[in-house]
N, C-alpha and C. Protein backbone atom coordinates (compact mmCIF):
# COMPACT_ATOMS: atom_id res chain seq x y z
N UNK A 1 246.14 22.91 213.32
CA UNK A 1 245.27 21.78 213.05
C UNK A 1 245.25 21.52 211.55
N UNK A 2 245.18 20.04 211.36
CA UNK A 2 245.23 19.79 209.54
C UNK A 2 243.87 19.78 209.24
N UNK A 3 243.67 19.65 207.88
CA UNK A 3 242.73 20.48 207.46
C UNK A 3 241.77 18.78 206.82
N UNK A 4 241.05 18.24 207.96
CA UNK A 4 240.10 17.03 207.59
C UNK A 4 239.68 16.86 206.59
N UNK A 5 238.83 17.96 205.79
CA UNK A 5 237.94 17.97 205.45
C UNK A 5 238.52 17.51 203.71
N UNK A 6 239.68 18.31 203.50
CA UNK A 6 240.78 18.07 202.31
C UNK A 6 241.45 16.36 202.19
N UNK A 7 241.93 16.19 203.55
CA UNK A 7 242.34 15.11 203.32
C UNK A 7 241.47 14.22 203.20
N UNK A 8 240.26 13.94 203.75
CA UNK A 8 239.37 12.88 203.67
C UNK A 8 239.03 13.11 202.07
N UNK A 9 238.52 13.84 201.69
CA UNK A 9 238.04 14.17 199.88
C UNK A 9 239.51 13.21 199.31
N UNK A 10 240.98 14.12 199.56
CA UNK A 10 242.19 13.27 199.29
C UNK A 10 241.67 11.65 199.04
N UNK A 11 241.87 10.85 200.18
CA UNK A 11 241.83 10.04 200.80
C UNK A 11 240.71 9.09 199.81
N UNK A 12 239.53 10.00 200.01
CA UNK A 12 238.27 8.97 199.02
C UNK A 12 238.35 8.89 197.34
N UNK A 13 239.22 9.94 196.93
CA UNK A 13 239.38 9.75 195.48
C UNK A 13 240.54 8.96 195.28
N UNK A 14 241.53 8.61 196.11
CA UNK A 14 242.40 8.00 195.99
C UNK A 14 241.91 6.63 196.18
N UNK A 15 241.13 6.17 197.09
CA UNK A 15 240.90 4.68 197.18
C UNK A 15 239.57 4.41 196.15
N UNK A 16 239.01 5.42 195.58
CA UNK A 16 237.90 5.15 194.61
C UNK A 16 238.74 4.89 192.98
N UNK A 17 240.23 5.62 193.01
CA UNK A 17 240.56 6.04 191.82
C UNK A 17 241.23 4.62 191.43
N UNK A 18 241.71 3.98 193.02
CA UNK A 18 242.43 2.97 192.95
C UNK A 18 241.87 1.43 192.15
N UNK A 19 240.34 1.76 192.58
CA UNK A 19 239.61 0.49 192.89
C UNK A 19 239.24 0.66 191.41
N UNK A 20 238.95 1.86 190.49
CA UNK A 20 238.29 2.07 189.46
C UNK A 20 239.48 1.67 188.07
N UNK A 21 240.90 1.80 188.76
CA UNK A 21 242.44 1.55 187.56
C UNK A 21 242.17 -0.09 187.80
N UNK A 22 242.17 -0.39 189.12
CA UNK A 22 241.73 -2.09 188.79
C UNK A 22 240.91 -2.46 188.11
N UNK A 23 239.62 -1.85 187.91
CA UNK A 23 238.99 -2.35 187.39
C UNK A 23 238.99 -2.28 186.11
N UNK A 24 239.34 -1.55 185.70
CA UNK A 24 239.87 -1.00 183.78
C UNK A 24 240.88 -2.34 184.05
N UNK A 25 242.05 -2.34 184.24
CA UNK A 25 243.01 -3.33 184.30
C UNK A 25 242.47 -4.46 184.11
N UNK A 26 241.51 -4.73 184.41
CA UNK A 26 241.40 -6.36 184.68
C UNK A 26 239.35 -6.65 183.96
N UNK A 27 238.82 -6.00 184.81
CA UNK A 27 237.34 -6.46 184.50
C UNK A 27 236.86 -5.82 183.32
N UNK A 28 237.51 -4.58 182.97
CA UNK A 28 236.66 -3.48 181.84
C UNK A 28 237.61 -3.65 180.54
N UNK A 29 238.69 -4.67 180.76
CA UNK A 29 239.58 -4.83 179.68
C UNK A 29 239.25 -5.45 178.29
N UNK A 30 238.51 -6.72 178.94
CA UNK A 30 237.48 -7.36 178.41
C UNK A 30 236.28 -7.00 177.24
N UNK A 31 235.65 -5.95 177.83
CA UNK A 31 234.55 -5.23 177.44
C UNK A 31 234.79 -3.87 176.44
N UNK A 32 235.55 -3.45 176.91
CA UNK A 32 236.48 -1.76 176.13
C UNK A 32 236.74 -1.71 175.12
N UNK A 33 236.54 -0.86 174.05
CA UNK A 33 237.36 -1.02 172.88
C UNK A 33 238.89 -0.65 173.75
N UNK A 34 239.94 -0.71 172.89
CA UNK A 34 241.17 0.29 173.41
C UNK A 34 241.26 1.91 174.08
N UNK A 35 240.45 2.48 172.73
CA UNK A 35 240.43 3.66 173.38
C UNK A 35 239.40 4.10 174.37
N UNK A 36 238.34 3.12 174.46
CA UNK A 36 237.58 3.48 175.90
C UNK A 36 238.35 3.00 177.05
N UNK A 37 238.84 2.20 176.65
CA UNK A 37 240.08 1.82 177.71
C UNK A 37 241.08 2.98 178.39
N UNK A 38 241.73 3.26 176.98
CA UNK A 38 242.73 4.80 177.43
C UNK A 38 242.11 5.87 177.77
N UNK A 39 240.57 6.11 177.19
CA UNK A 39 240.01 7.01 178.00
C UNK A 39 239.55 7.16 179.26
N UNK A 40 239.06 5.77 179.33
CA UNK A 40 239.14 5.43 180.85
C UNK A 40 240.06 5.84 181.85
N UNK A 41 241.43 5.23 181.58
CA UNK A 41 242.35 5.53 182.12
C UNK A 41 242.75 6.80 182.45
N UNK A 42 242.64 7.68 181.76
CA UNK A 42 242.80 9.13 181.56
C UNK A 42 241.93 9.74 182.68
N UNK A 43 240.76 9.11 182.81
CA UNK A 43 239.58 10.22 183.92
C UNK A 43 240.57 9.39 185.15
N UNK A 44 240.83 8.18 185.56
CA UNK A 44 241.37 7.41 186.75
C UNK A 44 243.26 8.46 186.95
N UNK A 45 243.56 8.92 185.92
CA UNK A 45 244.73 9.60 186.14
C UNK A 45 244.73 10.48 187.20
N UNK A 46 243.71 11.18 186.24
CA UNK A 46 243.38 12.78 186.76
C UNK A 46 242.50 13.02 188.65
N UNK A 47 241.84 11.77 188.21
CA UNK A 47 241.51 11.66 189.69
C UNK A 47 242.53 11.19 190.98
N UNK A 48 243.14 10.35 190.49
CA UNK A 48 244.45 9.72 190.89
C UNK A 48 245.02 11.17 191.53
N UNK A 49 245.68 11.76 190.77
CA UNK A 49 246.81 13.43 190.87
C UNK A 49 245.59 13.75 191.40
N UNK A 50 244.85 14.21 191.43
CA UNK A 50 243.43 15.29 192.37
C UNK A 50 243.92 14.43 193.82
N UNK A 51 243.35 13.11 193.96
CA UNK A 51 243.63 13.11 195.08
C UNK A 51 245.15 13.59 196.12
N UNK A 52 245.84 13.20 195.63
CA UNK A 52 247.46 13.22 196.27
C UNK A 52 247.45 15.15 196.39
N UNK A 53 246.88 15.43 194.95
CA UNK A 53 246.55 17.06 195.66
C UNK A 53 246.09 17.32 196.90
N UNK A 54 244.66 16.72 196.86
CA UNK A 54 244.24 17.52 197.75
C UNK A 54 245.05 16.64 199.16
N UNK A 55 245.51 15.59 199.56
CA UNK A 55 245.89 15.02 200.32
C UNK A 55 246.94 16.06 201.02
N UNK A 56 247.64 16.46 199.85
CA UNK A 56 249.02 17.69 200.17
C UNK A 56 248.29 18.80 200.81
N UNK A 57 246.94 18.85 200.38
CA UNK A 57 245.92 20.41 201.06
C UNK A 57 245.67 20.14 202.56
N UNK A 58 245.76 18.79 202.31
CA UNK A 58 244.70 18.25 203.71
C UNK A 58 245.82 18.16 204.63
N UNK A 59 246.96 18.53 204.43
CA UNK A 59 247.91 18.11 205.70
C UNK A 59 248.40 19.87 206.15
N UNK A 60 248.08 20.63 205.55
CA UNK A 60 248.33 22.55 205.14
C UNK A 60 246.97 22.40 206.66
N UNK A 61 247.41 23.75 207.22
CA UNK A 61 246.47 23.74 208.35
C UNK A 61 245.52 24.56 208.05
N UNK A 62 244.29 23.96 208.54
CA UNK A 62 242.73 24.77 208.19
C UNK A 62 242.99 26.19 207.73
N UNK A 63 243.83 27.06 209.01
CA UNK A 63 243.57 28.53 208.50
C UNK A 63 243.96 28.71 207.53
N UNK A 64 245.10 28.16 206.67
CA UNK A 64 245.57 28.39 204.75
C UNK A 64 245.02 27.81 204.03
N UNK A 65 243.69 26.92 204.02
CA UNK A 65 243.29 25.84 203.18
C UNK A 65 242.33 27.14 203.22
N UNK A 66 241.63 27.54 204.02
CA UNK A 66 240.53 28.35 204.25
C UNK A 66 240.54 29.78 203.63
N UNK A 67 241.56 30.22 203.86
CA UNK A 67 241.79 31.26 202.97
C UNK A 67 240.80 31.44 201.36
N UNK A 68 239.95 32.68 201.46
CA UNK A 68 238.92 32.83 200.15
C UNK A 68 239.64 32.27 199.24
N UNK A 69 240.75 32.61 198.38
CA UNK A 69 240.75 32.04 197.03
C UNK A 69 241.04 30.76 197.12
N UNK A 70 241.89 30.40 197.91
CA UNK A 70 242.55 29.10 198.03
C UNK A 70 241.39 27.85 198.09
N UNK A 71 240.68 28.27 199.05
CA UNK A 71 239.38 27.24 199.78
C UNK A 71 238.63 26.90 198.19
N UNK A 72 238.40 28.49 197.36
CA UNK A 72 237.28 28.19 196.50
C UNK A 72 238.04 27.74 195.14
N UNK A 73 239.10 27.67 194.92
CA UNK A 73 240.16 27.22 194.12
C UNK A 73 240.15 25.55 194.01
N UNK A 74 240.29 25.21 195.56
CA UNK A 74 240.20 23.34 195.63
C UNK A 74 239.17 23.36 195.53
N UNK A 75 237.65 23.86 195.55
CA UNK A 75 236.09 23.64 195.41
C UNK A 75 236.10 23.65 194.14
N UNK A 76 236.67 24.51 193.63
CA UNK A 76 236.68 24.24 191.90
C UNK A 76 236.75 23.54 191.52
N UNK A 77 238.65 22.63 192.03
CA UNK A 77 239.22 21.81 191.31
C UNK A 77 238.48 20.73 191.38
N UNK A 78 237.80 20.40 192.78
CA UNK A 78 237.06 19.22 192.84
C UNK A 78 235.44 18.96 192.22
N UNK A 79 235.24 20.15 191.82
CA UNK A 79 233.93 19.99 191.06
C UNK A 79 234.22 19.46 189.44
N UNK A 80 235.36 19.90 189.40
CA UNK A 80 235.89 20.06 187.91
C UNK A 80 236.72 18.63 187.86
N UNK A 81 237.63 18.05 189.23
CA UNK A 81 238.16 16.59 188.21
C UNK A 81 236.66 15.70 188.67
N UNK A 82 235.45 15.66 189.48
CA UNK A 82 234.28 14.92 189.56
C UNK A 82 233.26 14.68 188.49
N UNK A 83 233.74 15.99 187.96
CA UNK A 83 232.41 16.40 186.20
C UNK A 83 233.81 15.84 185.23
N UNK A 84 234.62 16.07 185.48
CA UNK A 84 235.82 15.44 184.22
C UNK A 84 236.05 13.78 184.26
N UNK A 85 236.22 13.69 185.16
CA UNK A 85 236.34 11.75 185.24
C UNK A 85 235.29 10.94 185.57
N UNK A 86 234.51 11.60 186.43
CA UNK A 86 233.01 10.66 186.06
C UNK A 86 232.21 11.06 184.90
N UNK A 87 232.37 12.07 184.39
CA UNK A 87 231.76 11.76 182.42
C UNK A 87 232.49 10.87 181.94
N UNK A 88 233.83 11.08 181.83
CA UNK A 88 234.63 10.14 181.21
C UNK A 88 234.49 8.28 181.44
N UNK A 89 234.15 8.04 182.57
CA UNK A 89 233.34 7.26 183.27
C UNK A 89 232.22 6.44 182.43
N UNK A 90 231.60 7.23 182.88
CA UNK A 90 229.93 6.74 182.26
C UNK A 90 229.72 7.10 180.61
N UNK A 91 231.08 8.01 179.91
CA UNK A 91 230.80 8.10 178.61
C UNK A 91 231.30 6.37 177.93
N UNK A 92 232.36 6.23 178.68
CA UNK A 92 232.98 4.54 178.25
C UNK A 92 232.34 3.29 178.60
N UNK A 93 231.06 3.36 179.88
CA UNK A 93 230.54 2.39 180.17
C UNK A 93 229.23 2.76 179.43
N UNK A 94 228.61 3.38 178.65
CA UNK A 94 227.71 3.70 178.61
C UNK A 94 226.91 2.77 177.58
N UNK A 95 227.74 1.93 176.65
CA UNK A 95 227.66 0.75 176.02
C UNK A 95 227.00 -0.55 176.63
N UNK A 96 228.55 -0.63 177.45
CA UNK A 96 228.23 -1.66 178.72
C UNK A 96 227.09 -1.62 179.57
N UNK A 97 226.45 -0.94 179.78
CA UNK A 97 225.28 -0.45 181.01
C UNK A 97 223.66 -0.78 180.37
N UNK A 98 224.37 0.04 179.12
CA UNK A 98 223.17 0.07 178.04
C UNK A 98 222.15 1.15 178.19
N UNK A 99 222.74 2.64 178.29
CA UNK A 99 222.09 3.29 178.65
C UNK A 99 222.92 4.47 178.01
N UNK A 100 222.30 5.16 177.10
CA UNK A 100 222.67 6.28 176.44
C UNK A 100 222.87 7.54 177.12
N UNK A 101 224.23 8.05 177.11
CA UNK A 101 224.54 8.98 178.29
C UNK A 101 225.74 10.25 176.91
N UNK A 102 225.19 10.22 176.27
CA UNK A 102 226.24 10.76 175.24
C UNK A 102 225.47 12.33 175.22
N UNK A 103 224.96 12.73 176.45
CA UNK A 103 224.59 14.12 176.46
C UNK A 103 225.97 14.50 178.15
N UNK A 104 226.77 13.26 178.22
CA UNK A 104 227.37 13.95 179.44
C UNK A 104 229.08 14.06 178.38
N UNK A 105 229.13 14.46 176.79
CA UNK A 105 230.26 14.65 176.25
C UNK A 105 230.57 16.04 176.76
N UNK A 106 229.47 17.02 176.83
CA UNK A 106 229.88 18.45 176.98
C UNK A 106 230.50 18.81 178.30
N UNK A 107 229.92 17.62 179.14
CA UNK A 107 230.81 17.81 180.82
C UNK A 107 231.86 18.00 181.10
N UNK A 108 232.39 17.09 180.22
CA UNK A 108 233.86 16.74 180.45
C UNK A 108 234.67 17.92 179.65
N UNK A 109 234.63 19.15 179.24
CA UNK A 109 235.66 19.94 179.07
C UNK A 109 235.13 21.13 179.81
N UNK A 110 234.19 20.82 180.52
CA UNK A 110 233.08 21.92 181.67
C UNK A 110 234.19 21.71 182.99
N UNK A 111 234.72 20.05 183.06
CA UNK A 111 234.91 19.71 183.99
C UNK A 111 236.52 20.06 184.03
N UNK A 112 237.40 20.03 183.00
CA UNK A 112 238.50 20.70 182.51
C UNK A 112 239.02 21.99 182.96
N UNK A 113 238.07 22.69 182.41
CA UNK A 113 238.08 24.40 182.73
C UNK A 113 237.32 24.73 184.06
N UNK A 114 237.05 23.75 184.53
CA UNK A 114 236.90 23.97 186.50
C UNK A 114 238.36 23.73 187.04
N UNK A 115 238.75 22.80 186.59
CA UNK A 115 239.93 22.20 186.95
C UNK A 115 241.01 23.30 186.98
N UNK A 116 241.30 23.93 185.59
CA UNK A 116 242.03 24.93 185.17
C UNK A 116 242.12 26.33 186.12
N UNK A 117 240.53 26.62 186.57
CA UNK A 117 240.31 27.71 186.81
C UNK A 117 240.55 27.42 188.69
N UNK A 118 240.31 26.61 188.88
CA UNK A 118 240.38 26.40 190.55
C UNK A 118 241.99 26.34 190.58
N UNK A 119 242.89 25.29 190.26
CA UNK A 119 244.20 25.55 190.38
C UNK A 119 244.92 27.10 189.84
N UNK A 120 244.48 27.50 188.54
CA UNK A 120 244.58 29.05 188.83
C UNK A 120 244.62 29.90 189.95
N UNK A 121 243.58 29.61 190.49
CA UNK A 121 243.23 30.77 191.69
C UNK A 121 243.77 30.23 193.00
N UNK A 122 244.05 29.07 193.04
CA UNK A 122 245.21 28.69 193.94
C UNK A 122 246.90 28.88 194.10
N UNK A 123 246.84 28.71 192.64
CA UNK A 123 248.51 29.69 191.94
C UNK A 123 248.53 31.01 192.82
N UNK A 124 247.32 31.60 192.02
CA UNK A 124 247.63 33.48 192.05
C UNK A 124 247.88 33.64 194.00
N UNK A 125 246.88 33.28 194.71
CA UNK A 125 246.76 33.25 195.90
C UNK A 125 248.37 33.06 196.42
N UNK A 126 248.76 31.86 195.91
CA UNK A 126 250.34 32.06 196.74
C UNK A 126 251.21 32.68 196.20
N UNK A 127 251.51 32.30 194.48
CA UNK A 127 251.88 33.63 194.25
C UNK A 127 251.71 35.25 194.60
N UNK A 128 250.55 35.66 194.99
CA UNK A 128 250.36 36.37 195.76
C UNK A 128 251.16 36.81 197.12
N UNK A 129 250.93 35.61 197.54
CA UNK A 129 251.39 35.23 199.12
C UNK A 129 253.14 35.56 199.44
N UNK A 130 253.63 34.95 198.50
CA UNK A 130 255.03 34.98 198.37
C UNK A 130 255.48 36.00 197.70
């Protein structure tokens, strides 16, 4: 059996990541300096690659997704690109909104080293494995 629960997460960051590069593209182009622009872009990357990750998890069958390190490895990763690209997010709109959010700078390398540390422990696991 494939593993739902991966691909749907897949699935919603991919059509959120999609809808969010349009919108930099076209509506936030306007408004952005450049580099809130490229920073922008940068959190929509990373979410972008997260999804197609986990999409590749979500098609792996429950019992290997489930596996301790592996399972808590993608829980990582996804806590870590959610705190990495939605700071990045709300640090670039935060102008636009009009609402001072420049206490969510420290997130985003919180959200990095989740990232780091969950794909780590997904490495070692198959490395392991193999």
């Amino acid at each position: 059996m494939k593993n739902k629960r991966f691909l749907l997460i897949g699935l919603f960051l991919l059509i959120t990541g999609i809808v969010l590069g349009a919108l930099a593209a076209h509506a936030l182009k306007a408004h952005l300096t450049t580099n809130q622009l490229e920073s922008f872009k940068t959190g929509v990357f990373y979410q972008l690659l997260h999804a197609l990750l986990f999409i590749s998890f979500g098609l792996y069958t429950t019992s290997e997704t489930q596996k301790p390190n592996i399972a808590l490895g993608l829980y990582l990763a996804l806590v870590g690109v959610l705190l990495f690209s939605l700071s990045i997010y709300f640090l670039n709109l935060q102008n636009l909104i009009g609402i001072s959010l420049r206490w969510l700078g420290p997130v985003t390398p919180v959200g990095g080293v989740l990232m780091i540390i969950g794909w780590s422990a997904v490495f070692l696991k198959f490395f392991k494995i193999n």
